[in-house]
PDB file of N, CA and C in Angstrom:
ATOM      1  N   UNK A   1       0.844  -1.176   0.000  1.00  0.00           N
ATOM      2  CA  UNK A   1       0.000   0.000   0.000  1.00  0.00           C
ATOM      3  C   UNK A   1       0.890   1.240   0.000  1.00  0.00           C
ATOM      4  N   UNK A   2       0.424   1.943  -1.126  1.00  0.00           N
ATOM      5  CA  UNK A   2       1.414   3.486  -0.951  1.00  0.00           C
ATOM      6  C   UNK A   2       0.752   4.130  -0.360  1.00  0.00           C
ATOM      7  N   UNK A   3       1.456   5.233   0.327  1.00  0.00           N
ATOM      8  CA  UNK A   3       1.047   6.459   0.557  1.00  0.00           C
ATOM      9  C   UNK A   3       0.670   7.624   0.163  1.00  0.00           C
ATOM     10  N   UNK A   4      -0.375   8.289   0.050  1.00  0.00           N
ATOM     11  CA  UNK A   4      -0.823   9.491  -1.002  1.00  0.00           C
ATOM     12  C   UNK A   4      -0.292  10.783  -0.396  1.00  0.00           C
ATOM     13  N   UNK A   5       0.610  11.367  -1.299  1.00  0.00           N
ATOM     14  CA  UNK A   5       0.771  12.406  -0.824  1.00  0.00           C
ATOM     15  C   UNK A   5       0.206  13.312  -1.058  1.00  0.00           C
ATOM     16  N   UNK A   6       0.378  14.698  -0.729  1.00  0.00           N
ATOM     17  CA  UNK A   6      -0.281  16.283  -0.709  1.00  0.00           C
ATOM     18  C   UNK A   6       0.147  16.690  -1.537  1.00  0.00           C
ATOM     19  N   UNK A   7      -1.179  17.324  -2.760  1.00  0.00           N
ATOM     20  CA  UNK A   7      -0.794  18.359  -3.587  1.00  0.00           C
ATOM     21  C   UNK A   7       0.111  19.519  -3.393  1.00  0.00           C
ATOM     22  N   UNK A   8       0.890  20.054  -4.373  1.00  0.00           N
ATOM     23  CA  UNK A   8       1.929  21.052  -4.441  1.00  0.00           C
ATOM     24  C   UNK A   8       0.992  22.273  -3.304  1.00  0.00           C
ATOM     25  N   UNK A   9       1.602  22.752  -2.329  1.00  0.00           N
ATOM     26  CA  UNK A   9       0.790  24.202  -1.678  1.00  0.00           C
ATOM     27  C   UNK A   9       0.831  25.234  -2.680  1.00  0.00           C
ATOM     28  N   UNK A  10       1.750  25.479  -3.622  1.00  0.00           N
ATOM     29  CA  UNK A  10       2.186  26.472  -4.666  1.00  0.00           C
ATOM     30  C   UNK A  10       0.878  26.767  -5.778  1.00  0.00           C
ATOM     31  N   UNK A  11       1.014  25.561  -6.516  1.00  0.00           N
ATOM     32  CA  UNK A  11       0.132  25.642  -7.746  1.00  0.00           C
ATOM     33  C   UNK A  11      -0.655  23.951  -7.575  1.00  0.00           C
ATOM     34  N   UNK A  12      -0.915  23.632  -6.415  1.00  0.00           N
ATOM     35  CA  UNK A  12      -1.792  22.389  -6.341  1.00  0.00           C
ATOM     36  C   UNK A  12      -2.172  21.469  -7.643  1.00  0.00           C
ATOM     37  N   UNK A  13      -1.167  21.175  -7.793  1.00  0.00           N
ATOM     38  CA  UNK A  13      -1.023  20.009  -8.753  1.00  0.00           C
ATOM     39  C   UNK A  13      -1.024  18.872  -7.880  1.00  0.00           C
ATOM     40  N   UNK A  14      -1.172  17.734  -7.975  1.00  0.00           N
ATOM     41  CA  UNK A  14      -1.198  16.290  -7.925  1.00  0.00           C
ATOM     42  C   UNK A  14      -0.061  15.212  -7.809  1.00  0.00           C
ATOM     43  N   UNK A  15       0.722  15.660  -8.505  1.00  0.00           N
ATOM     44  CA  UNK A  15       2.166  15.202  -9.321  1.00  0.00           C
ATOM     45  C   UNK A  15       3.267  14.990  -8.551  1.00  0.00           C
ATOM     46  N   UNK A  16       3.014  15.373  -7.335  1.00  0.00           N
ATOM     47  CA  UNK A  16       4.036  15.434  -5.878  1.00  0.00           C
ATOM     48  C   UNK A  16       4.540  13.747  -5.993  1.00  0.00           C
ATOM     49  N   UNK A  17       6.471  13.812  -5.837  1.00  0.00           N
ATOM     50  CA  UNK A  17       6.741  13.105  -5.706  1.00  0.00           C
ATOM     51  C   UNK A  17       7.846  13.200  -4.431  1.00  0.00           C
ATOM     52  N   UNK A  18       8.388  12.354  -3.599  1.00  0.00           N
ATOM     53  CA  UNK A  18       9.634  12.257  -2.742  1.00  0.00           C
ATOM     54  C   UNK A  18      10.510  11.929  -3.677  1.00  0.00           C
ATOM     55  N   UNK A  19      11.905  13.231  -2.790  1.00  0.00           N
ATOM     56  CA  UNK A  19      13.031  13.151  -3.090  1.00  0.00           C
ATOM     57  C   UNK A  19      14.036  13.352  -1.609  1.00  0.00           C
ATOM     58  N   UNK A  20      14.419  12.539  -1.036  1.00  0.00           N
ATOM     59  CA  UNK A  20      15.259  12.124   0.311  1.00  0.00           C
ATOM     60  C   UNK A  20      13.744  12.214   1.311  1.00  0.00           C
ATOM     61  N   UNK A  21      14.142  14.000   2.136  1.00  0.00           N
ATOM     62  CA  UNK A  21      12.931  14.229   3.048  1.00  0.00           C
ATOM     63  C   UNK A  21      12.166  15.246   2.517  1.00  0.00           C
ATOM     64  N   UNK A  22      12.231  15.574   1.207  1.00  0.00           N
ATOM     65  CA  UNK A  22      11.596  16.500   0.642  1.00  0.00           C
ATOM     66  C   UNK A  22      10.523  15.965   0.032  1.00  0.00           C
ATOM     67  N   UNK A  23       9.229  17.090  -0.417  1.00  0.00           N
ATOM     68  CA  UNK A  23       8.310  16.700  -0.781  1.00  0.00           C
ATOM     69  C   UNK A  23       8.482  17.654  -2.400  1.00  0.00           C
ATOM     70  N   UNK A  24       8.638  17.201  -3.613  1.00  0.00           N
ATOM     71  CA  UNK A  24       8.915  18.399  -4.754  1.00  0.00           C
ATOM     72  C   UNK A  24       7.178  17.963  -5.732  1.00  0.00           C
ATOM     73  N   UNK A  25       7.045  19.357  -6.401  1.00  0.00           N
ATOM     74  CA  UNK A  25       6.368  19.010  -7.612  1.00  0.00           C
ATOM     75  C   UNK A  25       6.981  19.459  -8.726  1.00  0.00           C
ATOM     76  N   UNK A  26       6.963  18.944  -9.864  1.00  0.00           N
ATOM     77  CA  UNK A  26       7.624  18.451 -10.911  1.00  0.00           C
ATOM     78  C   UNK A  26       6.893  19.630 -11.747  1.00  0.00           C
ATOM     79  N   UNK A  27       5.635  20.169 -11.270  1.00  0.00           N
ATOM     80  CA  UNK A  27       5.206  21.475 -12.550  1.00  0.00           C
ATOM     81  C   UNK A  27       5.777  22.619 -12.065  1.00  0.00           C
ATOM     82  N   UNK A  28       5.731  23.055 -10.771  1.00  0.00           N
ATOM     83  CA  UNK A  28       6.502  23.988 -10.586  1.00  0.00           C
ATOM     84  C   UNK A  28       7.805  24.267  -9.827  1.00  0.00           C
ATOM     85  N   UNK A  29       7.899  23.036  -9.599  1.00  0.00           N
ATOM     86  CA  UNK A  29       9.568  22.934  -9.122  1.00  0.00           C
ATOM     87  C   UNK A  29       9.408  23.306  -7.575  1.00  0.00           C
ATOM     88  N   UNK A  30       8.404  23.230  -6.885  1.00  0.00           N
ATOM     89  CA  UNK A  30       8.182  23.572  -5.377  1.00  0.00           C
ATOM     90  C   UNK A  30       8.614  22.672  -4.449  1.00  0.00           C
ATOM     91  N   UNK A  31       9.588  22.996  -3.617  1.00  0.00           N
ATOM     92  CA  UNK A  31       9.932  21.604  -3.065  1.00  0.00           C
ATOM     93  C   UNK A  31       9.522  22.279  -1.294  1.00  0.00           C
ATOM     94  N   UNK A  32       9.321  21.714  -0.579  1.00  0.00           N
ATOM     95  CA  UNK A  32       9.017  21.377   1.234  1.00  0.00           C
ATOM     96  C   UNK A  32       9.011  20.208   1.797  1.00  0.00           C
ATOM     97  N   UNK A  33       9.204  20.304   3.043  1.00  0.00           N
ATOM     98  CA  UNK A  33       9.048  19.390   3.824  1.00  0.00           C
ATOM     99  C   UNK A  33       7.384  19.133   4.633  1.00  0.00           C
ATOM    100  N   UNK A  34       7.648  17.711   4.714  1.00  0.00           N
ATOM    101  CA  UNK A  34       5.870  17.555   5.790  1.00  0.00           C
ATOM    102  C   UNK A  34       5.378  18.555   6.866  1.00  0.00           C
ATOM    103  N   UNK A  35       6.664  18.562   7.458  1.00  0.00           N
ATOM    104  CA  UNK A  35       6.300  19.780   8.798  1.00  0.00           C
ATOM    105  C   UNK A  35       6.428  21.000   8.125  1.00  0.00           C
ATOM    106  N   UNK A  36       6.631  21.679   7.502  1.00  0.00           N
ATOM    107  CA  UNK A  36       6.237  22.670   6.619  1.00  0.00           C
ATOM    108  C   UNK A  36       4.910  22.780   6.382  1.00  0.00           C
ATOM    109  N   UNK A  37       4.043  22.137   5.770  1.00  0.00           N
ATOM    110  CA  UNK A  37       2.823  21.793   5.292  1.00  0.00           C
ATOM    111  C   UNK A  37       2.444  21.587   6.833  1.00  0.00           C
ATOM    112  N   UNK A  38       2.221  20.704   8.092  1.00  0.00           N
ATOM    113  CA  UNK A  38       1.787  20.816   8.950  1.00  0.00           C
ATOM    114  C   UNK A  38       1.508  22.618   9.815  1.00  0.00           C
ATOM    115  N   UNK A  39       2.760  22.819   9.543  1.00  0.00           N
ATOM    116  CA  UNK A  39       2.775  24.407  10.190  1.00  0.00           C
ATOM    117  C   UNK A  39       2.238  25.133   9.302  1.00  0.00           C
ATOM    118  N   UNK A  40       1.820  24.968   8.117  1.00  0.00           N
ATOM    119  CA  UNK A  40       1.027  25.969   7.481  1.00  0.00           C
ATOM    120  C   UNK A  40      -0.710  25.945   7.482  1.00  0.00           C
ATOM    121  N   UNK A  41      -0.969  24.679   7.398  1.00  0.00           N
ATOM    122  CA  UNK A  41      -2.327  24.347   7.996  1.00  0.00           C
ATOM    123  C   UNK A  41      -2.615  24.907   9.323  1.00  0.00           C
ATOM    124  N   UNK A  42      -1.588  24.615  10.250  1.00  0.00           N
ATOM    125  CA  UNK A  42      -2.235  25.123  11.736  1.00  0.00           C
ATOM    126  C   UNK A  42      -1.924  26.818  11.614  1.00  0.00           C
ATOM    127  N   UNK A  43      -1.019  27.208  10.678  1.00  0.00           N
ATOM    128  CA  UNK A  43      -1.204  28.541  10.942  1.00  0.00           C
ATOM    129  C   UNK A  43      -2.854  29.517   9.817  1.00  0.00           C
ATOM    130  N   UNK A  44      -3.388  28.651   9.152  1.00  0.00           N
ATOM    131  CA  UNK A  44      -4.026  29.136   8.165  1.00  0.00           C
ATOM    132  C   UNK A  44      -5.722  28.851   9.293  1.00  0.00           C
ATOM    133  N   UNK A  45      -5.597  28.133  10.547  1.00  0.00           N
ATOM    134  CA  UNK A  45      -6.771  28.262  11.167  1.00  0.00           C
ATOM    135  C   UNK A  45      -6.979  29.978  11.755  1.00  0.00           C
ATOM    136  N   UNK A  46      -8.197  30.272  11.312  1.00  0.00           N
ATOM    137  CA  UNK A  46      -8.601  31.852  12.002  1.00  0.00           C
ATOM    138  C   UNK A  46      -9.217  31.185  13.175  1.00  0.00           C
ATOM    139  N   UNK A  47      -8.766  32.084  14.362  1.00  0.00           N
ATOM    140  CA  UNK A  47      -9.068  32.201  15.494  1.00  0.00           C
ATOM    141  C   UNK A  47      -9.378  33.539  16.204  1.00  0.00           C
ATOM    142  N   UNK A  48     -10.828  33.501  16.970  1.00  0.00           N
ATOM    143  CA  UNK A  48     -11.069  35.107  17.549  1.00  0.00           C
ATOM    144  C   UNK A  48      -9.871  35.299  18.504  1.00  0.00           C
ATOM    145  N   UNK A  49     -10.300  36.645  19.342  1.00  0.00           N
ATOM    146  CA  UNK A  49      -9.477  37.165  20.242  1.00  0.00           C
ATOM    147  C   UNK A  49      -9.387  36.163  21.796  1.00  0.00           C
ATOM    148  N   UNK A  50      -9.664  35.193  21.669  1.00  0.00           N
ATOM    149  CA  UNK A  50      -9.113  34.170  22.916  1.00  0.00           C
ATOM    150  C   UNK A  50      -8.500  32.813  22.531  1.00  0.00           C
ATOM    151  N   UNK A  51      -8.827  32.601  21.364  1.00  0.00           N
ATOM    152  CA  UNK A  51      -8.147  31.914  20.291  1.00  0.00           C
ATOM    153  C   UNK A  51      -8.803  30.705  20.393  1.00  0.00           C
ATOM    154  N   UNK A  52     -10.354  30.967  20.277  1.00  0.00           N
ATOM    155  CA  UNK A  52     -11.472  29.819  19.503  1.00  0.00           C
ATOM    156  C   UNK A  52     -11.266  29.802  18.019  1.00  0.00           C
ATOM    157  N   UNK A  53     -11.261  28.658  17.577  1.00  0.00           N
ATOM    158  CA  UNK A  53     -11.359  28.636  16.100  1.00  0.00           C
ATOM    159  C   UNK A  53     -12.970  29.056  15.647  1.00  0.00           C
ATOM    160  N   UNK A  54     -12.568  29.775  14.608  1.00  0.00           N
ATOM    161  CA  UNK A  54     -13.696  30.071  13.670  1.00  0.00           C
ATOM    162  C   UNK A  54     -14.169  29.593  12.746  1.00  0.00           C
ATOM    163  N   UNK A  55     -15.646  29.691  12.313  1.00  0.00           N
ATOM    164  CA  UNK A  55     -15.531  28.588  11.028  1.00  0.00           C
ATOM    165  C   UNK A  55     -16.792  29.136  10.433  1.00  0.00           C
ATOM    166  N   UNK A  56     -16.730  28.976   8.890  1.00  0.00           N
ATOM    167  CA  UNK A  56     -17.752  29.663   8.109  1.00  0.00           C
ATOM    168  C   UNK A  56     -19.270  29.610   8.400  1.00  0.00           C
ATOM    169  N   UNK A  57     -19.678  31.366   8.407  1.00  0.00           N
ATOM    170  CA  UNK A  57     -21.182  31.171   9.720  1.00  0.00           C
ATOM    171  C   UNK A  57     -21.267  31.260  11.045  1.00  0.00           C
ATOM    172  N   UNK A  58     -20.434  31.375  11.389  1.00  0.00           N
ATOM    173  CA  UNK A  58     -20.490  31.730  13.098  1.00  0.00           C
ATOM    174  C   UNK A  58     -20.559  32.819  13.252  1.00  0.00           C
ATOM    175  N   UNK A  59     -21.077  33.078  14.663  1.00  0.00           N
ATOM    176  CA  UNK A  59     -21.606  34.565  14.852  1.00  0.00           C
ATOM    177  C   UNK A  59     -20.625  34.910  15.859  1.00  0.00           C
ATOM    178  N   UNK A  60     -20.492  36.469  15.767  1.00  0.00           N
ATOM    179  CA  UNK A  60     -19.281  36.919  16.737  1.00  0.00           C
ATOM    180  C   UNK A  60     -19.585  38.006  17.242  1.00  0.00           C
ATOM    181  N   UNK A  61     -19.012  38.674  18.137  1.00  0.00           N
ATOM    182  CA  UNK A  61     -19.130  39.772  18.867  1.00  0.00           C
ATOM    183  C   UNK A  61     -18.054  40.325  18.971  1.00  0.00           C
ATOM    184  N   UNK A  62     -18.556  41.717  18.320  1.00  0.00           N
ATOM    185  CA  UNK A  62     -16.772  42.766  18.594  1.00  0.00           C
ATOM    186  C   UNK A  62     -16.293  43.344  20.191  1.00  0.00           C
ATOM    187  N   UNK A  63     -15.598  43.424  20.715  1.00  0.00           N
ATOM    188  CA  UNK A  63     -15.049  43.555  21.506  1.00  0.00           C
ATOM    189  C   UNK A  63     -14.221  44.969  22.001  1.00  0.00           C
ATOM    190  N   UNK A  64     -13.830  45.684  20.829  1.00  0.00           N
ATOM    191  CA  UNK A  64     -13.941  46.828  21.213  1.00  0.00           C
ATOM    192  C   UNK A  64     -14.492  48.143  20.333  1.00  0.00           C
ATOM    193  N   UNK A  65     -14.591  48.519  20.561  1.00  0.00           N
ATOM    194  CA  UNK A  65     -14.576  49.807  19.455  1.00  0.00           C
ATOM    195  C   UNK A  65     -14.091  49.982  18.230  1.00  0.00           C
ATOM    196  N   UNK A  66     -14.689  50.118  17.300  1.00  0.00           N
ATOM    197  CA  UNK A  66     -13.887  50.094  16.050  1.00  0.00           C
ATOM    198  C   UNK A  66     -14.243  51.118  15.009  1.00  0.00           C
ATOM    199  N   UNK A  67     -13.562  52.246  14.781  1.00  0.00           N
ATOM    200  CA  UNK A  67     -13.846  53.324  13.843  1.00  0.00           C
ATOM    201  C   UNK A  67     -13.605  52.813  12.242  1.00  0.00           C
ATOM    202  N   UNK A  68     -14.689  53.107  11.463  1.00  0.00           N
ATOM    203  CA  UNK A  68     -14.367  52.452  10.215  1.00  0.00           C
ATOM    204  C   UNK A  68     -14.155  53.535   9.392  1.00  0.00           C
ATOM    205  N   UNK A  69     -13.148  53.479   8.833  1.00  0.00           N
ATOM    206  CA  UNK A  69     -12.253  54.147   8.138  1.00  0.00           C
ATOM    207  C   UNK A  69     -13.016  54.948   6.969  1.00  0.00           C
ATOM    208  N   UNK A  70     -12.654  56.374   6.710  1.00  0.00           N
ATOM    209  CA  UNK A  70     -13.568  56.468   5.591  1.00  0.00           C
ATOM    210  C   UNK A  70     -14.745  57.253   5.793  1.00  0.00           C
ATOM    211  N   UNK A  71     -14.887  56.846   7.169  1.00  0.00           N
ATOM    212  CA  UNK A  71     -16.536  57.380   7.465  1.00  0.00           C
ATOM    213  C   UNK A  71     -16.748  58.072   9.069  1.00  0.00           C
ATOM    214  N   UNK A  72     -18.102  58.159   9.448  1.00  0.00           N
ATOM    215  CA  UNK A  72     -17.674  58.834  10.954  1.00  0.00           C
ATOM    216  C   UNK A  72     -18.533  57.885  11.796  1.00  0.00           C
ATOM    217  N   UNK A  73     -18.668  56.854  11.223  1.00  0.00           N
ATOM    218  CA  UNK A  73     -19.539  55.816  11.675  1.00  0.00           C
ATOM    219  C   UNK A  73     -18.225  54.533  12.800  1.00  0.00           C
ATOM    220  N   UNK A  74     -18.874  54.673  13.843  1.00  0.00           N
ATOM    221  CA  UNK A  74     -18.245  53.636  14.714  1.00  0.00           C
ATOM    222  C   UNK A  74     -18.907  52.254  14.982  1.00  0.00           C
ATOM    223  N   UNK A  75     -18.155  50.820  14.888  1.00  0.00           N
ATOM    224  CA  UNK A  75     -18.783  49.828  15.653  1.00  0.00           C
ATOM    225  C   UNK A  75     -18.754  49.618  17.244  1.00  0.00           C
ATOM    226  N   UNK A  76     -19.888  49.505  17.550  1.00  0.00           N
ATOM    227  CA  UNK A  76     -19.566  49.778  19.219  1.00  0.00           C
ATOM    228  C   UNK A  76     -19.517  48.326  19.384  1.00  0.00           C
ATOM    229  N   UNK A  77     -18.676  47.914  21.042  1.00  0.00           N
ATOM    230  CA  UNK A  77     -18.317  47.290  21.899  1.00  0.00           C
ATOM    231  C   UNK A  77     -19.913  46.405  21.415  1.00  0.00           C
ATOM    232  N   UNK A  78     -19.735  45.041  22.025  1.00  0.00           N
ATOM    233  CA  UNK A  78     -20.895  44.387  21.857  1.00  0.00           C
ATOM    234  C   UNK A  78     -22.166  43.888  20.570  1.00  0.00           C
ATOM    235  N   UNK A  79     -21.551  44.454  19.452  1.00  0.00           N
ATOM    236  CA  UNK A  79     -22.232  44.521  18.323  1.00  0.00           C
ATOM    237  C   UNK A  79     -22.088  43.055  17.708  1.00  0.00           C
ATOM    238  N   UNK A  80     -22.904  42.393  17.779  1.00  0.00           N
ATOM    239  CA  UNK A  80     -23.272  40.984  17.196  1.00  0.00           C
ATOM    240  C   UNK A  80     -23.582  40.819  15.507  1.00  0.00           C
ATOM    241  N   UNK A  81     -22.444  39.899  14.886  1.00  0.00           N
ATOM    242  CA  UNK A  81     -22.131  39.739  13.717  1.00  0.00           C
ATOM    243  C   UNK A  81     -22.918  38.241  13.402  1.00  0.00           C
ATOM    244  N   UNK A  82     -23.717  37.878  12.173  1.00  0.00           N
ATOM    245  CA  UNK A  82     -24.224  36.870  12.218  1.00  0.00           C
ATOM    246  C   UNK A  82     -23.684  36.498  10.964  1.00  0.00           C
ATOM    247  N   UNK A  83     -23.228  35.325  10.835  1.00  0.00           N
ATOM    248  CA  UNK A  83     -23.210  34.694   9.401  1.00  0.00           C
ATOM    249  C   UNK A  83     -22.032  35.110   8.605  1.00  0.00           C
ATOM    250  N   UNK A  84     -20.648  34.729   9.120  1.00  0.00           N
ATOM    251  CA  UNK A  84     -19.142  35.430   8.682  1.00  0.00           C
ATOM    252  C   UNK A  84     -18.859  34.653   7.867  1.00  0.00           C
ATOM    253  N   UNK A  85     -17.767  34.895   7.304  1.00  0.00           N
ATOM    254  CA  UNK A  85     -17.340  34.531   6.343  1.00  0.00           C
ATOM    255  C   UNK A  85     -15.960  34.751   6.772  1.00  0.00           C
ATOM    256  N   UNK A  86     -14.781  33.625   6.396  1.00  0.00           N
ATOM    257  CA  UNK A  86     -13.900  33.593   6.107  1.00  0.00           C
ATOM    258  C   UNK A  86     -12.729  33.774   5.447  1.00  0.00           C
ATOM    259  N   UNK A  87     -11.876  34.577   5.097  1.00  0.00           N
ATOM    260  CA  UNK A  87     -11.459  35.244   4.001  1.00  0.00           C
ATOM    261  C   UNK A  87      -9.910  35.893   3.978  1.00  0.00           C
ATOM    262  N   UNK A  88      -9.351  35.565   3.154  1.00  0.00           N
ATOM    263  CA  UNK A  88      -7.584  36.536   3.015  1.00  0.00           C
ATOM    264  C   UNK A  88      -7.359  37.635   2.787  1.00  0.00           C
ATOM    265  N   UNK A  89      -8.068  38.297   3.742  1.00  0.00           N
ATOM    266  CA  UNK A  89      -7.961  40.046   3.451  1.00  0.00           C
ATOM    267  C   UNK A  89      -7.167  40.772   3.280  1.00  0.00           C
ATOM    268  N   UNK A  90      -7.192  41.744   3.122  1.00  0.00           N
ATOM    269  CA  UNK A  90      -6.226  42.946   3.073  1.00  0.00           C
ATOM    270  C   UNK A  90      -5.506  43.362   4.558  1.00  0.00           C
ATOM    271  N   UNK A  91      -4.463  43.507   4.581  1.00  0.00           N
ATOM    272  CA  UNK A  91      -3.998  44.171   5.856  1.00  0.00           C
ATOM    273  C   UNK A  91      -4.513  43.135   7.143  1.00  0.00           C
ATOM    274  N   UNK A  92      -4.860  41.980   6.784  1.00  0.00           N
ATOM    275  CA  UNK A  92      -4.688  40.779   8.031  1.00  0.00           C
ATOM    276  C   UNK A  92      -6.660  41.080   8.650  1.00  0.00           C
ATOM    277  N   UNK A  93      -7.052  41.224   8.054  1.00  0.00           N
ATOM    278  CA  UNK A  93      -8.730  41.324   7.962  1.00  0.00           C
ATOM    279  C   UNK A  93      -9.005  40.467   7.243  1.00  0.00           C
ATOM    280  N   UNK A  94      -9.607  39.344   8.256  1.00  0.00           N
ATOM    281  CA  UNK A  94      -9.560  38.098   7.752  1.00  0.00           C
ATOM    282  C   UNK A  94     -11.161  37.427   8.021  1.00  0.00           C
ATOM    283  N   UNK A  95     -11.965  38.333   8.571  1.00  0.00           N
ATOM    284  CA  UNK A  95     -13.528  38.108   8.410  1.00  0.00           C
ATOM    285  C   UNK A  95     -14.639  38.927   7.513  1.00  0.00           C
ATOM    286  N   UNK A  96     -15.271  38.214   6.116  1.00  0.00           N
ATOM    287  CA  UNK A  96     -16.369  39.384   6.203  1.00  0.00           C
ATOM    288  C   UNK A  96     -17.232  39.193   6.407  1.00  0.00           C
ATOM    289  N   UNK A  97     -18.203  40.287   6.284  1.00  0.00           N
ATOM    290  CA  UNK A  97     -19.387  40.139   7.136  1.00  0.00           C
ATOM    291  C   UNK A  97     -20.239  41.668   6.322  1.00  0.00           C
ATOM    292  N   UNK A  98     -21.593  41.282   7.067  1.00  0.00           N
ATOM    293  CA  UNK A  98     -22.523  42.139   6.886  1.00  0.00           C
ATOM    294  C   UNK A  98     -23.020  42.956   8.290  1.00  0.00           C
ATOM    295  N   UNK A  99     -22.754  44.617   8.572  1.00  0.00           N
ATOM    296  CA  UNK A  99     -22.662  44.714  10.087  1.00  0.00           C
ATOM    297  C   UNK A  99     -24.557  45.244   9.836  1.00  0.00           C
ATOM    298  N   UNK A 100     -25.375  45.065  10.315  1.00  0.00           N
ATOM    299  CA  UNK A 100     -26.890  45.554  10.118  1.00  0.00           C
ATOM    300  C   UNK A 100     -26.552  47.509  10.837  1.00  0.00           C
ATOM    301  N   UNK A 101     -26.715  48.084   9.811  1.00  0.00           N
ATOM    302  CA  UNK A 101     -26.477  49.741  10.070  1.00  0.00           C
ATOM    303  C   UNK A 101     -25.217  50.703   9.327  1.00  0.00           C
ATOM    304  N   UNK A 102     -24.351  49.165   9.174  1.00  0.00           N
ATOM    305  CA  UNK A 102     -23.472  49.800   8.588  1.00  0.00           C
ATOM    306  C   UNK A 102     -23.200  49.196   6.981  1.00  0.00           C
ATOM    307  N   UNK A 103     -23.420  47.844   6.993  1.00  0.00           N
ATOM    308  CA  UNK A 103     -23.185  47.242   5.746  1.00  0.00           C
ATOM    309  C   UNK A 103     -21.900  46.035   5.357  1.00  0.00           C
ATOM    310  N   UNK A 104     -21.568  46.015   4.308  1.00  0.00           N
ATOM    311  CA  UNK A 104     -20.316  44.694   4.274  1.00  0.00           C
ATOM    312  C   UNK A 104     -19.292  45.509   4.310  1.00  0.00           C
ATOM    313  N   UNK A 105     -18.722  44.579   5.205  1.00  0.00           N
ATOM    314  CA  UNK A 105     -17.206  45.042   5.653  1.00  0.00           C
ATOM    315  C   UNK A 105     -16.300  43.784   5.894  1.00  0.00           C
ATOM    316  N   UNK A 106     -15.100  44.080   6.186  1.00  0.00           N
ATOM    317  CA  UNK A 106     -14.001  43.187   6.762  1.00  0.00           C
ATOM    318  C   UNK A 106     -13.665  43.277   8.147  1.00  0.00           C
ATOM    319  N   UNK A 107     -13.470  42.488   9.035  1.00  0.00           N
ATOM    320  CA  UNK A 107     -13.202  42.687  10.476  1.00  0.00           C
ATOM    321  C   UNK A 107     -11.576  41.843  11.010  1.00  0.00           C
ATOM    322  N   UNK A 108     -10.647  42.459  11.882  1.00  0.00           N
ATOM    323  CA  UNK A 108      -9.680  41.380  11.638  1.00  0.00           C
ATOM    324  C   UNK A 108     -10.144  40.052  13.311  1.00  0.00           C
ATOM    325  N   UNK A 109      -9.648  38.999  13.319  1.00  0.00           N
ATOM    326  CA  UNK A 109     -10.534  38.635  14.513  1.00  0.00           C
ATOM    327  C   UNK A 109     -10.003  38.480  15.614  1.00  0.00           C
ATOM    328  N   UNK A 110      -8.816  39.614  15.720  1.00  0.00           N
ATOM    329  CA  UNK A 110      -8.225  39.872  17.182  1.00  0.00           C
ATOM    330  C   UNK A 110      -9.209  40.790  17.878  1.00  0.00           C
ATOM    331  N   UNK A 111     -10.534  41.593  17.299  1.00  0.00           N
ATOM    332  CA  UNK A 111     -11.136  42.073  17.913  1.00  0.00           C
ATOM    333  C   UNK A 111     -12.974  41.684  17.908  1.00  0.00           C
ATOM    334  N   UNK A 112     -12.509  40.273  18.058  1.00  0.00           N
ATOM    335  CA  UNK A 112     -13.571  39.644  17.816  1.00  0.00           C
ATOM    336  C   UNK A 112     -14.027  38.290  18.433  1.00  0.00           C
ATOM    337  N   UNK A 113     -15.163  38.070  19.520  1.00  0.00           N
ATOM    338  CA  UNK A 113     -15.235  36.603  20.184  1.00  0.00           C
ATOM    339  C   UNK A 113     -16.317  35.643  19.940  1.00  0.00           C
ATOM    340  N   UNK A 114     -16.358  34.531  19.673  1.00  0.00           N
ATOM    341  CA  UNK A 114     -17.082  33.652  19.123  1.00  0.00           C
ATOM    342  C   UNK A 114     -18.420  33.458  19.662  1.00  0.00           C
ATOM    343  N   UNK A 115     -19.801  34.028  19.226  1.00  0.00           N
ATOM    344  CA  UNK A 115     -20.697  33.756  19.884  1.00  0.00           C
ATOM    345  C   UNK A 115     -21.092  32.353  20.690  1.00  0.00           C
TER     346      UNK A 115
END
């Protein structure tokens, strides 16, 4: 029985073969190791500000104050977010969402706790 390995992280191709302790793909020449790929998975989990994992749809609560840029409109302390979304934002704003008053936005989720 072989072992299946993990698509390229680069350009997720299939084609991944071992070479010593390396893991390479052959389309784009990407080579890593397993614990590489382990530490990138655990770093790609979003976690709020106590460090619950988050997960697409959960509802959250902001935590402090947050002036949104642009405008003279503030999110206050306690403002309940329903139905997030997950996402690779800009500048490490890594939730969006719909705030009811203010509209769609991005939130990052150090200021943010898991309903």
């Amino acid at each position: 029985m072989t072992a299946t390995l993990p698509p390229c992280p680069e350009c997720h191709e299939t084609y991944t073969y071992e070479q010593a302790t390396l893991l390479v793909c052959p389309m784009c020449g990407h080579e890593w190791t397993a614990h590489d790929q382990d530490e990138a998975a655990a770093a790609s989990v979003i976690a709020d500000a106590f460090g619950t994992p988050l997960a697409e749809g959960d509802s959250v609560t902001v935590i402090k104050d947050l002036k949104v840029k642009g405008t003279s409109l503030v999110v206050k302390v306690g403002t309940k977010v329903k139905n997030i979304r997950l996402a690779d934002g800009f500048g490490g704003h890594d939730i969006d969402c719909k705030i009811d008053g203010i509209g769609p936005m991005q939130l990052k989720s150090e200021f943010v706790k898991k309903s």
